[in-house]
Structure formats: C-alpha cells, structure tokens
C-alpha atoms as a PDB file:
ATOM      1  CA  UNK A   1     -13.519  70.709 -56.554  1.00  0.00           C
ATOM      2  CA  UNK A   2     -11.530  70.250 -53.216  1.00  0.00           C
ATOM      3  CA  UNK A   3      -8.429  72.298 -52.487  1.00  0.00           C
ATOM      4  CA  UNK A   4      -6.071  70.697 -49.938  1.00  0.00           C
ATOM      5  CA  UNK A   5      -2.466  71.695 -49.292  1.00  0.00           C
ATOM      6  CA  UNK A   6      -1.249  70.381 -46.212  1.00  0.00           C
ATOM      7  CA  UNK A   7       2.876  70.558 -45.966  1.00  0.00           C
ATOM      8  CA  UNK A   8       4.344  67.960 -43.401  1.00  0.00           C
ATOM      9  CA  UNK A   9       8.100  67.713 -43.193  1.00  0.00           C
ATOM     10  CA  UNK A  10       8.796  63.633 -42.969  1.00  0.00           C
ATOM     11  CA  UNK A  11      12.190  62.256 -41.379  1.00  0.00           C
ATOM     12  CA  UNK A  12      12.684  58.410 -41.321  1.00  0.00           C
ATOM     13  CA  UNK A  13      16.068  57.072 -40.854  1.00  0.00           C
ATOM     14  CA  UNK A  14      17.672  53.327 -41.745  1.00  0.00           C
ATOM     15  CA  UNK A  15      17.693  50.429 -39.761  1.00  0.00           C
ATOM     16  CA  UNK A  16      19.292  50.816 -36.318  1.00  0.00           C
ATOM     17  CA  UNK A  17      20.926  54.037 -38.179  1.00  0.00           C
ATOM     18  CA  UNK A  18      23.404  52.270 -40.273  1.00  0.00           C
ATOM     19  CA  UNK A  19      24.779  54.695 -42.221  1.00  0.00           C
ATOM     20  CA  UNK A  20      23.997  52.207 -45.666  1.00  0.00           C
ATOM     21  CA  UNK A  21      22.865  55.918 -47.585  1.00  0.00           C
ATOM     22  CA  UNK A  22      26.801  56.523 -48.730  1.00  0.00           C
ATOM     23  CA  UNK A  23      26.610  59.591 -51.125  1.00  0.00           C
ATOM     24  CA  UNK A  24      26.182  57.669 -54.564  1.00  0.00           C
ATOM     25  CA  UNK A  25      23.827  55.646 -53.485  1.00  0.00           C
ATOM     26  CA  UNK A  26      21.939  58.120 -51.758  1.00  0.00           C
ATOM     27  CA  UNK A  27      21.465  60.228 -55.007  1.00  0.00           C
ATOM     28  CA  UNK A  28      19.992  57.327 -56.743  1.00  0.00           C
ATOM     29  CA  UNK A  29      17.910  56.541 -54.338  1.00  0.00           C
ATOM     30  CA  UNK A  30      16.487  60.005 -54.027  1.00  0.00           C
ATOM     31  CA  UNK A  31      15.795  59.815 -57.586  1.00  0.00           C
ATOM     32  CA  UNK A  32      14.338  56.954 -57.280  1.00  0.00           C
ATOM     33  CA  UNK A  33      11.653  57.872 -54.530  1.00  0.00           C
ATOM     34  CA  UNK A  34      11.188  60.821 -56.923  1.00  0.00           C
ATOM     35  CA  UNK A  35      10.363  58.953 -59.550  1.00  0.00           C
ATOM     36  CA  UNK A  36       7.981  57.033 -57.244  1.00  0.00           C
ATOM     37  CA  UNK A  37       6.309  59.695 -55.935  1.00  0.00           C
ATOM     38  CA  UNK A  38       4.978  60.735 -59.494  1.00  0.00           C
ATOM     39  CA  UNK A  39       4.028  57.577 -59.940  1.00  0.00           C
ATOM     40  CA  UNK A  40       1.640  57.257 -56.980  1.00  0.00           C
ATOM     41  CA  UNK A  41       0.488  61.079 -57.079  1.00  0.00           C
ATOM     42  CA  UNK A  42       2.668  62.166 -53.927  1.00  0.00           C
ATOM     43  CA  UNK A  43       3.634  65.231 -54.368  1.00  0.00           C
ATOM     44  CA  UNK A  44       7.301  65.638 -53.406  1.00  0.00           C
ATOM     45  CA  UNK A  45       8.298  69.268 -53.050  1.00  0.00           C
ATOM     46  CA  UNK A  46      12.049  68.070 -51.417  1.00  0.00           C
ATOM     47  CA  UNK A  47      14.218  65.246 -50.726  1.00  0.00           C
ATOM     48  CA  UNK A  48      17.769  65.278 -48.844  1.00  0.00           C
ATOM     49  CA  UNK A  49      19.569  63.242 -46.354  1.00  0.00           C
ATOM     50  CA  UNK A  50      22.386  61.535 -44.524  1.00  0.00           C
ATOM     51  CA  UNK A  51      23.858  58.053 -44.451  1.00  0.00           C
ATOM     52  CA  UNK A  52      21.710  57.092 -42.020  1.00  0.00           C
ATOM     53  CA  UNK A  53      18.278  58.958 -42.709  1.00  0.00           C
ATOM     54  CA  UNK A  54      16.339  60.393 -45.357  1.00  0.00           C
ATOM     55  CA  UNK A  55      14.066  64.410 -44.955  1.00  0.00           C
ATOM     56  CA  UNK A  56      11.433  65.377 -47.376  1.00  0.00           C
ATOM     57  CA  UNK A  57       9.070  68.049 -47.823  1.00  0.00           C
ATOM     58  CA  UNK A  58       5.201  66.597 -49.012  1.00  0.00           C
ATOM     59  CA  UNK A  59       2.267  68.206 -49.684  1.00  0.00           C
ATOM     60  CA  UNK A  60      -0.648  65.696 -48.773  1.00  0.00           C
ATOM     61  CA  UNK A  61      -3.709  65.091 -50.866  1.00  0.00           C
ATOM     62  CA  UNK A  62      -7.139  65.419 -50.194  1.00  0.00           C
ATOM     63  CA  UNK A  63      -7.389  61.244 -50.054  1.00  0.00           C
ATOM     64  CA  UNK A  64      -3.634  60.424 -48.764  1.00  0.00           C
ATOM     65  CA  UNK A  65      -2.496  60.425 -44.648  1.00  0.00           C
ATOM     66  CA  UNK A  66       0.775  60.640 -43.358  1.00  0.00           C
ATOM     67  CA  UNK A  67       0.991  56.808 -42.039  1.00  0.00           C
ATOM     68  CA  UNK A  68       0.101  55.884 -45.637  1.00  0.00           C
ATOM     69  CA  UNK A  69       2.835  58.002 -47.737  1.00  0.00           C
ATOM     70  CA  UNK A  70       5.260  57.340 -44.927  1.00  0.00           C
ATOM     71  CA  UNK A  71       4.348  53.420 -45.548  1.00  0.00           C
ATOM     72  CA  UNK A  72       4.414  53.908 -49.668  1.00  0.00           C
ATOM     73  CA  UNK A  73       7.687  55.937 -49.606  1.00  0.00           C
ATOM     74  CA  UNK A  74       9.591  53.510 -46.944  1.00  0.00           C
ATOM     75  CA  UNK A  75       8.429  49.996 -48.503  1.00  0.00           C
ATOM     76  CA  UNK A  76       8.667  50.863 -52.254  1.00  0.00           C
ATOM     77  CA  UNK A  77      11.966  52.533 -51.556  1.00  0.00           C
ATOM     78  CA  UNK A  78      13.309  49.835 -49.477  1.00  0.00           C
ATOM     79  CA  UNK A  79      12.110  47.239 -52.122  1.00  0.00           C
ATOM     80  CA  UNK A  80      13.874  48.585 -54.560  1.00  0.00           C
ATOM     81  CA  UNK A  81      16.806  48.940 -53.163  1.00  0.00           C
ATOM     82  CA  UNK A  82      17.220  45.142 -52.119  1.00  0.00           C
ATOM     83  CA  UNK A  83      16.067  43.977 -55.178  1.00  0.00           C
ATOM     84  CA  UNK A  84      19.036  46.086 -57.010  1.00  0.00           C
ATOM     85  CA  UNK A  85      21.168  43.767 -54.428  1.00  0.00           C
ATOM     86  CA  UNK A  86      23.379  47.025 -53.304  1.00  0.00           C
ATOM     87  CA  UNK A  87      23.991  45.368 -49.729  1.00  0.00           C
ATOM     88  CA  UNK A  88      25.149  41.568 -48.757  1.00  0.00           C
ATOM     89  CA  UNK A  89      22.196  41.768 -46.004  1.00  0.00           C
ATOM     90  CA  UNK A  90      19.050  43.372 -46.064  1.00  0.00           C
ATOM     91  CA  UNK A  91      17.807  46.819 -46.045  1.00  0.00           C
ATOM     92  CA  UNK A  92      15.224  48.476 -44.121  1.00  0.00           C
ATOM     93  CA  UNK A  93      13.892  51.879 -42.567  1.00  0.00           C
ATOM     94  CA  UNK A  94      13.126  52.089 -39.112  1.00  0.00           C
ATOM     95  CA  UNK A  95       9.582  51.539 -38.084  1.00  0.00           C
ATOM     96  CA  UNK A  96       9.075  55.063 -36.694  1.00  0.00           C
ATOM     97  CA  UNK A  97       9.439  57.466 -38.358  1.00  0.00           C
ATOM     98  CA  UNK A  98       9.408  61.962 -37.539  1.00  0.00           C
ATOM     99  CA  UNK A  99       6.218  63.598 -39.162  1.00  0.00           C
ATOM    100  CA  UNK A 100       5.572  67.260 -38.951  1.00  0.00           C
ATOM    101  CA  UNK A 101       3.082  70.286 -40.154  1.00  0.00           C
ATOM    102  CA  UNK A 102       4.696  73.390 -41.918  1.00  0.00           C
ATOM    103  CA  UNK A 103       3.297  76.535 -42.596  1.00  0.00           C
ATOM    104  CA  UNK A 104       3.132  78.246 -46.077  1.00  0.00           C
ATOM    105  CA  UNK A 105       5.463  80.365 -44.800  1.00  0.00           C
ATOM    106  CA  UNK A 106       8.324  78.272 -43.749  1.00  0.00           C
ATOM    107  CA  UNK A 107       7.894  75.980 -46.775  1.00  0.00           C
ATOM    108  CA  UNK A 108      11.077  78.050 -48.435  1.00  0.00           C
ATOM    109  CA  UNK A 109      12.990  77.478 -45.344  1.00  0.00           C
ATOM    110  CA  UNK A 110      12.506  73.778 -44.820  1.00  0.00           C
ATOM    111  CA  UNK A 111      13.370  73.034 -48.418  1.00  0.00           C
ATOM    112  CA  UNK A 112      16.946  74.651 -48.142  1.00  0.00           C
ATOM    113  CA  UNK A 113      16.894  73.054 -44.412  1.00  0.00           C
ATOM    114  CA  UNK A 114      16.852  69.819 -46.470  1.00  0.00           C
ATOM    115  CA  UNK A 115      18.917  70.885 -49.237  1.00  0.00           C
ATOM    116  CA  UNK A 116      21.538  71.606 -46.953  1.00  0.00           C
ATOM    117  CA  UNK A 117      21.522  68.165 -44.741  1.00  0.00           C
ATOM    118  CA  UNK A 118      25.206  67.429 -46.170  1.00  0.00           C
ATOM    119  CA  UNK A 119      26.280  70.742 -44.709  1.00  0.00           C
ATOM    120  CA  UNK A 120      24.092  70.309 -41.730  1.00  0.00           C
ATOM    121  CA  UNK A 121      25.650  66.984 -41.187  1.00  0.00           C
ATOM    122  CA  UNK A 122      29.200  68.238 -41.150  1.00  0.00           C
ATOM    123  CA  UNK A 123      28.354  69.737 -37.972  1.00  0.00           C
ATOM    124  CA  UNK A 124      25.970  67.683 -36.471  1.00  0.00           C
ATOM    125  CA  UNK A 125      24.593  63.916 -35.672  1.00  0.00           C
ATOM    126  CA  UNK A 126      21.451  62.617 -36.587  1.00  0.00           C
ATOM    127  CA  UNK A 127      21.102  62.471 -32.975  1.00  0.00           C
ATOM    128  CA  UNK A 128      21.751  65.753 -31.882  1.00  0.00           C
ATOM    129  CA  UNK A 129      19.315  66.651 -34.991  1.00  0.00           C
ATOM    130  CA  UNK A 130      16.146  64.244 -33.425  1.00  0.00           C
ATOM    131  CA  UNK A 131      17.346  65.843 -30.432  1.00  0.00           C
ATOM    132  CA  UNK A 132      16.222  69.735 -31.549  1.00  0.00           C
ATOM    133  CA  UNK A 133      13.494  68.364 -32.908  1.00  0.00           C
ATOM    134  CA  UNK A 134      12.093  66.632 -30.213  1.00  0.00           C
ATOM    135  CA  UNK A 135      13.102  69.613 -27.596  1.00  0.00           C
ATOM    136  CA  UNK A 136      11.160  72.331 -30.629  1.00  0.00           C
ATOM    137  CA  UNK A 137       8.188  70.461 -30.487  1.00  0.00           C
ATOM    138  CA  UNK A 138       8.049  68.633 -26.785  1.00  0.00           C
ATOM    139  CA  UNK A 139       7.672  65.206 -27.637  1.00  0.00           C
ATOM    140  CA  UNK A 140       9.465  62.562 -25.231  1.00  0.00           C
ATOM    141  CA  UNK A 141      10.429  58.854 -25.846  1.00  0.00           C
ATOM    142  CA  UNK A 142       7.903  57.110 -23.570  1.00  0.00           C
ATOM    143  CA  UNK A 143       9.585  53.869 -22.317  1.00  0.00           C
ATOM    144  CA  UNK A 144       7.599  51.046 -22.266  1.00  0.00           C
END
C-alpha cells in the first residue's frame, strides 16, 4: 500500500482580480469547493480568501498533480458559479495560478495563515501578499 502526503499551499485569484468573492458569496463558494473536493477524492485540509482570490491547504494523492487539482478546483468551481447566474457577465479564475510545498511542520501555521485572510486583508493587498511571496521564494515575472 502506498503512503503519500505531500502538502502544497495553492493561491489562484479571479479574473483580472475583480473582487466578484464579496463575503456571502465567498462562504458558499468555499463550501461548495468543499463539497467538491470530497467528491473527487482531494483532500482539502483549508480553504480561505479575499474578494479577489481564493488560498487552500491540499494534501496530494499518490495519482493526483498540482496542474490537475488546480484545473479540477478552478473549472468545477467556476462552473458552478455561472451556472447559479450570481454575476450579469461571466466568471473566471486567472490562468496562473501560486502553488507551493509545506512541511509537516508548518501545516498548523498555514491553516490559521488562511483562516485569517479576512484579517490579513484588512492590512494588506493581494498584491503586496503575491509580493512576499514571490520575494520568500525568488520567483520573478519573466516578461515575454
């Protein structure tokens, strides 16, 4: 029997960063992607965001990448939303999205990191937040 437990911390954010995520919708569509997550054997171990982008915490299975739950969580959740007609014009994630590794021992840490994104957000942009990111882990938008 194979034992995998791989934690990666997964940011995507709406189209162009519209802040469409106000607070009642975002709690049902948390739920939602919850729900979905059973569904397709993702394990979901958190899920928080902003108006404009959604965090959660995954543990990845021995058969499952990061490309494919990013592509499950985004499309089905996006689906679903239009097709519950929330918005006069369509909704959408961004293409890219912010994929991570976490140790064991900063899974308890990243969970109340996402738990707190409301708080977090009082203080500080989604840009300023891709910004620490990017800086923590040295990646750089390459220009094309």
């Amino acid at each position: 029997m194979s034992f995998v437990k791989i934690w990666i911390h997964l940011v995507f954010s709406t189209k162009n960063r519209h802040p469409w995520l106000k607070q009642e919708l975002r709690y049902k569509l948390h739920q939602h992607i919850i729900e979905n997550c059973k569904e397709k054997d993702i394990f979901l171990q958190a899920i928080n965001g902003y108006t404009d982008h959604i965090h959660c915490l995954i543990s990845l299975g021995k058969d499952q990448s990061i490309s494919k739950l990013a592509q499950l969580i985004k499309g089905e959740s996006s689906y679903w939303v239009n097709k519950q007609e929330f918005f006069d014009e369509p909704f959408g994630w961004q293409d890219d999205y912010f994929a991570v590794s976490v140790s064991e021992s900063q899974v308890e840490p990243v969970v109340n990191y996402i738990k707190n994104q409301e708080k977090h957000h009082a203080k500080k942009s989604f840009d300023e937040e891709v910004n620490e990111f990017m800086k923590a882990y040295g990646w750089h938008i390459v220009k094309a």
